[in-house]
PDB file of N, CA and C in Angstrom:
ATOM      1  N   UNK A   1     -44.125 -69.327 -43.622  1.00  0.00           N
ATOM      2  CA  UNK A   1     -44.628 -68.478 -44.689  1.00  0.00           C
ATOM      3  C   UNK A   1     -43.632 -67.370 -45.014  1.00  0.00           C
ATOM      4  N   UNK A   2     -43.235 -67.276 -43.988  1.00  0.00           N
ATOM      5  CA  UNK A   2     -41.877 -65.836 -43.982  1.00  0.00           C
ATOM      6  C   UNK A   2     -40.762 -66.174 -44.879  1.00  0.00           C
ATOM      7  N   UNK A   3     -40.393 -67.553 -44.469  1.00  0.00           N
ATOM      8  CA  UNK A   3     -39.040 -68.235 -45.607  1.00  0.00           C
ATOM      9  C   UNK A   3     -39.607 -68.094 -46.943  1.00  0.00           C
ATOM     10  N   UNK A   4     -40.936 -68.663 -47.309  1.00  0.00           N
ATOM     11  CA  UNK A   4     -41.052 -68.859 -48.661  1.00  0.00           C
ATOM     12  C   UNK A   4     -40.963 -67.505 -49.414  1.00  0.00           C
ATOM     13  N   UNK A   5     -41.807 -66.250 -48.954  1.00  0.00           N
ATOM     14  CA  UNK A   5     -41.248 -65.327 -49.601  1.00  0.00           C
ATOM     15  C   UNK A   5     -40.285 -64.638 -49.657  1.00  0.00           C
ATOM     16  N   UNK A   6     -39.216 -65.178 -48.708  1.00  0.00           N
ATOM     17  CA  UNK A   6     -37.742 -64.360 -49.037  1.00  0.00           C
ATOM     18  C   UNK A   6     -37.228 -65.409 -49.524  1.00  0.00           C
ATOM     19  N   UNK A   7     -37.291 -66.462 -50.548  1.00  0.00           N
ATOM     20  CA  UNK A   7     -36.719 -67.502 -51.250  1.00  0.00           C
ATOM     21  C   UNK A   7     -36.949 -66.935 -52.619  1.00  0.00           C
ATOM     22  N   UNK A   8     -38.229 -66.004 -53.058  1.00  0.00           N
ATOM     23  CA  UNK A   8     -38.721 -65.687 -54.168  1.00  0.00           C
ATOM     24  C   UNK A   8     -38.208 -64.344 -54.725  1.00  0.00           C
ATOM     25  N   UNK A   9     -37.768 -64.288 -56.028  1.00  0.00           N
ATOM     26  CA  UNK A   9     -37.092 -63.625 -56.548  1.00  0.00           C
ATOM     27  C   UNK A   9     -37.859 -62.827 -57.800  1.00  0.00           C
ATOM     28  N   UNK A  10     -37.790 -61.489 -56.895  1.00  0.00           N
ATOM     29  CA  UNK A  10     -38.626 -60.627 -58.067  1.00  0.00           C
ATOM     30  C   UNK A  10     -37.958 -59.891 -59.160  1.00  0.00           C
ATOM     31  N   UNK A  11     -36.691 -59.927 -59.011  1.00  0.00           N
ATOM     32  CA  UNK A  11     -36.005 -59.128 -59.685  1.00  0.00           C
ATOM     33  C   UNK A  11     -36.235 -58.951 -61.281  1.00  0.00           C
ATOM     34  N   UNK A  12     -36.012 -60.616 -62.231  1.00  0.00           N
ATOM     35  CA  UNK A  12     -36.979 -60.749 -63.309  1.00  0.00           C
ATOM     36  C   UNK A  12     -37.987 -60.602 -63.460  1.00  0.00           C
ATOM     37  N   UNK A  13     -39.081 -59.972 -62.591  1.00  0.00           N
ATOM     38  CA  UNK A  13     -40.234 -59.413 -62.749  1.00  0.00           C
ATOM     39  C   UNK A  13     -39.986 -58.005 -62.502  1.00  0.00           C
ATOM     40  N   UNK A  14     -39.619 -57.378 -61.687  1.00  0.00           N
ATOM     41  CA  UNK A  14     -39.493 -55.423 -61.734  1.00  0.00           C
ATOM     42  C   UNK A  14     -38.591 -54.955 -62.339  1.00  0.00           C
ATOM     43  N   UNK A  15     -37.334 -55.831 -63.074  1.00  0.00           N
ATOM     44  CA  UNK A  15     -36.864 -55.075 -64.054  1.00  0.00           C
ATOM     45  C   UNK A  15     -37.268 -54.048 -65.171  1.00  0.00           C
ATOM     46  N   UNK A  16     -38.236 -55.493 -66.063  1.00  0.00           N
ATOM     47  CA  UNK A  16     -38.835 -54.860 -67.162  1.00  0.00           C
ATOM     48  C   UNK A  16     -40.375 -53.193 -66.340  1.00  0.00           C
ATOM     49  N   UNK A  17     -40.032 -53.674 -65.446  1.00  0.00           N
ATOM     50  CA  UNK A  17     -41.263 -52.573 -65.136  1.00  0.00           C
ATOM     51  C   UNK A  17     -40.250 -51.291 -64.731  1.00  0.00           C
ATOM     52  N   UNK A  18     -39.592 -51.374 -64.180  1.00  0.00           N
ATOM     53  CA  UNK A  18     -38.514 -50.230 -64.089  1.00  0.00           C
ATOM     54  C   UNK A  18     -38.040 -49.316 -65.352  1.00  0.00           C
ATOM     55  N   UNK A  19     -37.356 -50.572 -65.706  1.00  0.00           N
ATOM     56  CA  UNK A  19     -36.895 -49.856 -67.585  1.00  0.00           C
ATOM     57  C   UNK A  19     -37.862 -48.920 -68.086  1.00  0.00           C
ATOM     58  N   UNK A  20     -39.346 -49.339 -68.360  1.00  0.00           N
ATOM     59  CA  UNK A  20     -40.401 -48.507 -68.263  1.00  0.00           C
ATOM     60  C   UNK A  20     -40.726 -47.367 -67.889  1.00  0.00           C
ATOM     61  N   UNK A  21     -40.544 -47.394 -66.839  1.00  0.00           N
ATOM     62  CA  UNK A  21     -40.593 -46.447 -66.060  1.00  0.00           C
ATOM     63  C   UNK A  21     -39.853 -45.012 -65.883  1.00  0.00           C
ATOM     64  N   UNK A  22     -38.457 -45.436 -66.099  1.00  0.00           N
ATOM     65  CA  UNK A  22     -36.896 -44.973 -66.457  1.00  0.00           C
ATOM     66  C   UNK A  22     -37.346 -44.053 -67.916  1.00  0.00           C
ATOM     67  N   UNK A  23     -38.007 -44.943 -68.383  1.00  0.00           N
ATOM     68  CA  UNK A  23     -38.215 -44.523 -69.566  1.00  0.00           C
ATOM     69  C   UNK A  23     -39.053 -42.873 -70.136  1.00  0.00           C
ATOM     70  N   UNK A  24     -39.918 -43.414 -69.352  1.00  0.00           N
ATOM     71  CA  UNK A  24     -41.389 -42.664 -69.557  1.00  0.00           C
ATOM     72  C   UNK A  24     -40.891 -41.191 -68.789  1.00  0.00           C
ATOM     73  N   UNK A  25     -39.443 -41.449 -67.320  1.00  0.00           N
ATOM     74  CA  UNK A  25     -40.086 -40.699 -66.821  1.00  0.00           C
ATOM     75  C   UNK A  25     -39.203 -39.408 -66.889  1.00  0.00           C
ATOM     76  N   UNK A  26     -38.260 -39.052 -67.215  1.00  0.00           N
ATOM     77  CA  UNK A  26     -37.574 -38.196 -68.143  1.00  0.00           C
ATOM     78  C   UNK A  26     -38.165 -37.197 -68.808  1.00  0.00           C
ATOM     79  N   UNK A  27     -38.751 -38.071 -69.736  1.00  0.00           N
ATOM     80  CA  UNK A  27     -39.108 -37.127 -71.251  1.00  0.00           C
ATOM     81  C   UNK A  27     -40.266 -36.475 -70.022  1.00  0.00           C
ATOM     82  N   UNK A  28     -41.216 -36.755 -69.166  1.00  0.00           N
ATOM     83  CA  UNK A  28     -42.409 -36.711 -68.486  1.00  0.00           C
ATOM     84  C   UNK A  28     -41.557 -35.420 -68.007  1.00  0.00           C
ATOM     85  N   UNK A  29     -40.537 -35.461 -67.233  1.00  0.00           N
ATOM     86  CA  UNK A  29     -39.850 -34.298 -66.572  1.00  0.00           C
ATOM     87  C   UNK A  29     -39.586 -33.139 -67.394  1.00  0.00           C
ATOM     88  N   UNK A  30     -39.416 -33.553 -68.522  1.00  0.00           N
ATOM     89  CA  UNK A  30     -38.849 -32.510 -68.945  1.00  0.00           C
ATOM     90  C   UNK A  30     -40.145 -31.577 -69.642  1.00  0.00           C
ATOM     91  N   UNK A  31     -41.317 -32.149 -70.183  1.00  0.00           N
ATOM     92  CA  UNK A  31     -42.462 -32.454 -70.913  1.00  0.00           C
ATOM     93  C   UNK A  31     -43.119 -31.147 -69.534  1.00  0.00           C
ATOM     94  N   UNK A  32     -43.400 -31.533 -67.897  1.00  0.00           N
ATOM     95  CA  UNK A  32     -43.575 -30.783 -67.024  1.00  0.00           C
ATOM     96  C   UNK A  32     -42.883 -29.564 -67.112  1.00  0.00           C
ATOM     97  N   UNK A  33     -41.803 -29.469 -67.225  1.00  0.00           N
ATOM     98  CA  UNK A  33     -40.533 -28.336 -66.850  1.00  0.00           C
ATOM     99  C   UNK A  33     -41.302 -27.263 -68.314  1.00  0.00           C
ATOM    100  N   UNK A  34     -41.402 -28.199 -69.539  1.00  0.00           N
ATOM    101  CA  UNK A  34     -41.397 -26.992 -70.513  1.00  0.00           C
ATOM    102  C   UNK A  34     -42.985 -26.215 -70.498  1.00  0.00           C
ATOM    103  N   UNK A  35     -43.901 -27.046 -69.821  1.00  0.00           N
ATOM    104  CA  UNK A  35     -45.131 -26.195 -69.766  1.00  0.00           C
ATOM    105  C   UNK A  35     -45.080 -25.410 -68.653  1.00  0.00           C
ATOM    106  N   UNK A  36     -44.969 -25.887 -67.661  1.00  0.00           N
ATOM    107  CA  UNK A  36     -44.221 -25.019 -66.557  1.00  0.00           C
ATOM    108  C   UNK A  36     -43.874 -23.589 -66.464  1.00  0.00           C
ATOM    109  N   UNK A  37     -42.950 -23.814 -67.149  1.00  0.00           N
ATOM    110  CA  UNK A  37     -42.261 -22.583 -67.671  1.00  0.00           C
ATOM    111  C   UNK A  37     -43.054 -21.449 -68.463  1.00  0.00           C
ATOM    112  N   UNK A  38     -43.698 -22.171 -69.872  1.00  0.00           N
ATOM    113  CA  UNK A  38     -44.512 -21.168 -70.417  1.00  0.00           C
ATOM    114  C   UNK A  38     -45.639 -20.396 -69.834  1.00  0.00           C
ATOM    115  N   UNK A  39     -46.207 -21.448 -68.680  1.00  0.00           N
ATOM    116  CA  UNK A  39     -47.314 -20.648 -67.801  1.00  0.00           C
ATOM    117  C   UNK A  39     -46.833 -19.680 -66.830  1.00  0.00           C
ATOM    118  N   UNK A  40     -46.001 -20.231 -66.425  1.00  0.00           N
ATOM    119  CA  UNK A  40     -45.072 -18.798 -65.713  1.00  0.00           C
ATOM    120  C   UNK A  40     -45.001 -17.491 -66.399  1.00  0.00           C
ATOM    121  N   UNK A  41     -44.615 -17.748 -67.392  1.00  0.00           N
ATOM    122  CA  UNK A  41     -44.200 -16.739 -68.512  1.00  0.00           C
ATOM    123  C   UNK A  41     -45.388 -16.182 -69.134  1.00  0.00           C
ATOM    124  N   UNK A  42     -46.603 -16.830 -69.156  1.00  0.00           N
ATOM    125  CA  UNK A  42     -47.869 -16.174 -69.400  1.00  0.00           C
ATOM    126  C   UNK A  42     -48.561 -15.518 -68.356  1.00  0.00           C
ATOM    127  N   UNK A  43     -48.296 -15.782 -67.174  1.00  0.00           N
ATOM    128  CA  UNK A  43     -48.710 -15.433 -66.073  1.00  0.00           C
ATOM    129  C   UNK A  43     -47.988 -13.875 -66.161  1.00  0.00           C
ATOM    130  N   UNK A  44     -47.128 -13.732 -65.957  1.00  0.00           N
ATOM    131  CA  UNK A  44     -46.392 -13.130 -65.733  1.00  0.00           C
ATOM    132  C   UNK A  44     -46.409 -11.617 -66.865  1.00  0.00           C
ATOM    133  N   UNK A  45     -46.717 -11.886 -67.937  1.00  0.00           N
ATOM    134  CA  UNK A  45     -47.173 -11.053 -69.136  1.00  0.00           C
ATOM    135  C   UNK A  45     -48.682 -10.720 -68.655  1.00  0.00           C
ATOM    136  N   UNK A  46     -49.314 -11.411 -67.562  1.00  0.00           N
ATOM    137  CA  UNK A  46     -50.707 -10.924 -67.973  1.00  0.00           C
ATOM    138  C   UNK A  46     -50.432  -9.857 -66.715  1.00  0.00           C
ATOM    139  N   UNK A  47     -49.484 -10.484 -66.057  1.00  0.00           N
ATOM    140  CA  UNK A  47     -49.191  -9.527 -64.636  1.00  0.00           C
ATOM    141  C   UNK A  47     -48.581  -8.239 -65.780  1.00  0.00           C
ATOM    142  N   UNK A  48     -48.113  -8.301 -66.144  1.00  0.00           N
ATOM    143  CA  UNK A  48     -47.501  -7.014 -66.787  1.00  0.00           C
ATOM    144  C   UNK A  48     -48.594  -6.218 -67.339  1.00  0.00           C
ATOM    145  N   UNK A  49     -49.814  -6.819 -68.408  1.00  0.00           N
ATOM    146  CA  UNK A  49     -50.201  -6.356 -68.861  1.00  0.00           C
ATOM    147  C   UNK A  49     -51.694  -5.423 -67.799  1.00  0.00           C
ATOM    148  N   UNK A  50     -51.701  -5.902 -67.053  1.00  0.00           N
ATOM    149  CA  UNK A  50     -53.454  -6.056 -65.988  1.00  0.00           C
ATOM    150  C   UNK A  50     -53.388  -4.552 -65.770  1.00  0.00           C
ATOM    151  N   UNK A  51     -54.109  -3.287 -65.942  1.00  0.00           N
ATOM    152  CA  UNK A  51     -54.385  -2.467 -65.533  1.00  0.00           C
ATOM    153  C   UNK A  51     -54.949  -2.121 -64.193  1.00  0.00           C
ATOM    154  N   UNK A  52     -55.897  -3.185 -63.938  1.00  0.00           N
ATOM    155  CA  UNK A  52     -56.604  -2.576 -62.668  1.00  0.00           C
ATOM    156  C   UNK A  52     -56.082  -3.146 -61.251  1.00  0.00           C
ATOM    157  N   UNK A  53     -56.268  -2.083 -60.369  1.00  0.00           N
ATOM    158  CA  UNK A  53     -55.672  -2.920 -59.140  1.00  0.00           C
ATOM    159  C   UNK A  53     -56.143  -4.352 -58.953  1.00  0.00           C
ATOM    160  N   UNK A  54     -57.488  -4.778 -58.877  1.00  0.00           N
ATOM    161  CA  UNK A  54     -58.017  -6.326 -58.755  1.00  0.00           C
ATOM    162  C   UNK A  54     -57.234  -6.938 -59.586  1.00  0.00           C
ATOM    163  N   UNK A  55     -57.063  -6.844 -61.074  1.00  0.00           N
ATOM    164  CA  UNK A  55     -56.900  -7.605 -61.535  1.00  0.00           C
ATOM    165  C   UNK A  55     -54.796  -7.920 -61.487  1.00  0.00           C
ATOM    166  N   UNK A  56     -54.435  -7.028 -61.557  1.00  0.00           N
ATOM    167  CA  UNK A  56     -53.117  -6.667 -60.848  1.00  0.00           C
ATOM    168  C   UNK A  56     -52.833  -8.216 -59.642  1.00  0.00           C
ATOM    169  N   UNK A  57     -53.272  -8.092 -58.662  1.00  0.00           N
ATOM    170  CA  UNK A  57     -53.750  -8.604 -57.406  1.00  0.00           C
ATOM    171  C   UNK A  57     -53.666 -10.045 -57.546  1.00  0.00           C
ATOM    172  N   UNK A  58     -54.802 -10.234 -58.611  1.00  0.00           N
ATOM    173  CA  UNK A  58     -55.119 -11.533 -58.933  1.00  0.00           C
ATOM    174  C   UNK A  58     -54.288 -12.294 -59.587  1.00  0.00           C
ATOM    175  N   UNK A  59     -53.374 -11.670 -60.978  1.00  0.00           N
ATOM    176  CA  UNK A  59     -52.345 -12.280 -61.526  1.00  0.00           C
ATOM    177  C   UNK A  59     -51.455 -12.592 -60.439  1.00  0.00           C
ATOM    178  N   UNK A  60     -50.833 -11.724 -59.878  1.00  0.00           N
ATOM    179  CA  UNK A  60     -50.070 -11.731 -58.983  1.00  0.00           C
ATOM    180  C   UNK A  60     -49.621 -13.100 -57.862  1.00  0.00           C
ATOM    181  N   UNK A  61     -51.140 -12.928 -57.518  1.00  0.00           N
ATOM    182  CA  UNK A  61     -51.381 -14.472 -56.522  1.00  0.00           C
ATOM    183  C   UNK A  61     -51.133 -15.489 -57.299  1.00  0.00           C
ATOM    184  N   UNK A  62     -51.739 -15.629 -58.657  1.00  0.00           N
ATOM    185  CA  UNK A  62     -51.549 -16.732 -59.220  1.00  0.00           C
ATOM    186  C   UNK A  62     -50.010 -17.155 -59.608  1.00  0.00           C
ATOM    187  N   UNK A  63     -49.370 -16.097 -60.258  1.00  0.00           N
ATOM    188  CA  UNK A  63     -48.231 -16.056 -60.133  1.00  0.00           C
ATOM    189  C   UNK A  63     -47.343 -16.709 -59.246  1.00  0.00           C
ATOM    190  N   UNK A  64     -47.510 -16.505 -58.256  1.00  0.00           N
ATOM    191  CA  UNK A  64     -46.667 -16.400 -57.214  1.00  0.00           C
ATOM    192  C   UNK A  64     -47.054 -18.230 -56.681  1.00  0.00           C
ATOM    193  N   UNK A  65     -48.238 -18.233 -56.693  1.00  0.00           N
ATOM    194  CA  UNK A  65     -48.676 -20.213 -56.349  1.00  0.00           C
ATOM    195  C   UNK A  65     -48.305 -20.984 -57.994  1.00  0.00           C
ATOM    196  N   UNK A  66     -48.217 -20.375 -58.867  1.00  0.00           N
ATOM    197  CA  UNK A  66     -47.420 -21.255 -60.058  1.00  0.00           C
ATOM    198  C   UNK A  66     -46.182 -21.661 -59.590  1.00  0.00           C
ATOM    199  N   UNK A  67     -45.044 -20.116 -59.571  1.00  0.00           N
ATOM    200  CA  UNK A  67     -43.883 -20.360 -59.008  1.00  0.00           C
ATOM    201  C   UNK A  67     -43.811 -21.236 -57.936  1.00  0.00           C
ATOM    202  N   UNK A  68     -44.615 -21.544 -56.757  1.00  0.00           N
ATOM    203  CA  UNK A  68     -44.411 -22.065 -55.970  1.00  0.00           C
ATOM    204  C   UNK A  68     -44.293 -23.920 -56.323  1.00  0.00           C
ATOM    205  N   UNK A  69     -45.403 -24.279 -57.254  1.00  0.00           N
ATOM    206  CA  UNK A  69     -46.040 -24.864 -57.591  1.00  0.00           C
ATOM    207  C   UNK A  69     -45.106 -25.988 -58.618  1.00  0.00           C
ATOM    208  N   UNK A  70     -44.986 -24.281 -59.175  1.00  0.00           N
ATOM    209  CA  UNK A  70     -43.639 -25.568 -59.747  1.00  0.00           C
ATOM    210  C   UNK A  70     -42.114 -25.907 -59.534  1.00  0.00           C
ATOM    211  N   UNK A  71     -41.977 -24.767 -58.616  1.00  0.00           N
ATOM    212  CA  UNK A  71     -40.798 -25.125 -57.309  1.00  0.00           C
ATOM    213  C   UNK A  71     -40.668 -26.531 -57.023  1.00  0.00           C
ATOM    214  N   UNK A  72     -41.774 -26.478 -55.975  1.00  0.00           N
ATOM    215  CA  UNK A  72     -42.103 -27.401 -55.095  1.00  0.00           C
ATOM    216  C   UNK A  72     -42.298 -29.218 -55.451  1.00  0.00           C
ATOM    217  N   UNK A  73     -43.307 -28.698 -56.603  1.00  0.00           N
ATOM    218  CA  UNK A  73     -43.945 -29.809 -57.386  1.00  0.00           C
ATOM    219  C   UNK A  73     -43.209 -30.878 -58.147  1.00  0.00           C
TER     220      UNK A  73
END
């Protein structure tokens, strides 16, 4: 059973699924990166804007797990 499937050749089958893939996943990166960014950047304005210590606090955290978030992510 072991021979027969290393006789079988997938390659004409995961090509076209690759290409696909290749495809999609780029624009997807970059599509992530640019929202990313703007939530950072909104975050970050509301951190600027927050008067009260809580709310100060709260941007802050969020802030800071975006950045991470989309570090990491």
């Amino acid at each position: 059973m072991t021979n027969l499937l290393a006789a079988v050749d997938f390659a004409p089958v995961i090509a076209p699924i690759l290409e696909v893939l290749n495809a999609i996943l780029w624009p997807a990166i970059a599509i992530i990166g640019a929202v990313g960014t703007i939530y950072c950047i909104v975050l970050g304005v509301k951190l600027a804007k927050s008067d009260e210590q809580n709310s100060r606090e709260k941007a802050k955290k969020d802030l800071i797990g975006a950045i991470i978030g989309f570090v990491f992510g």
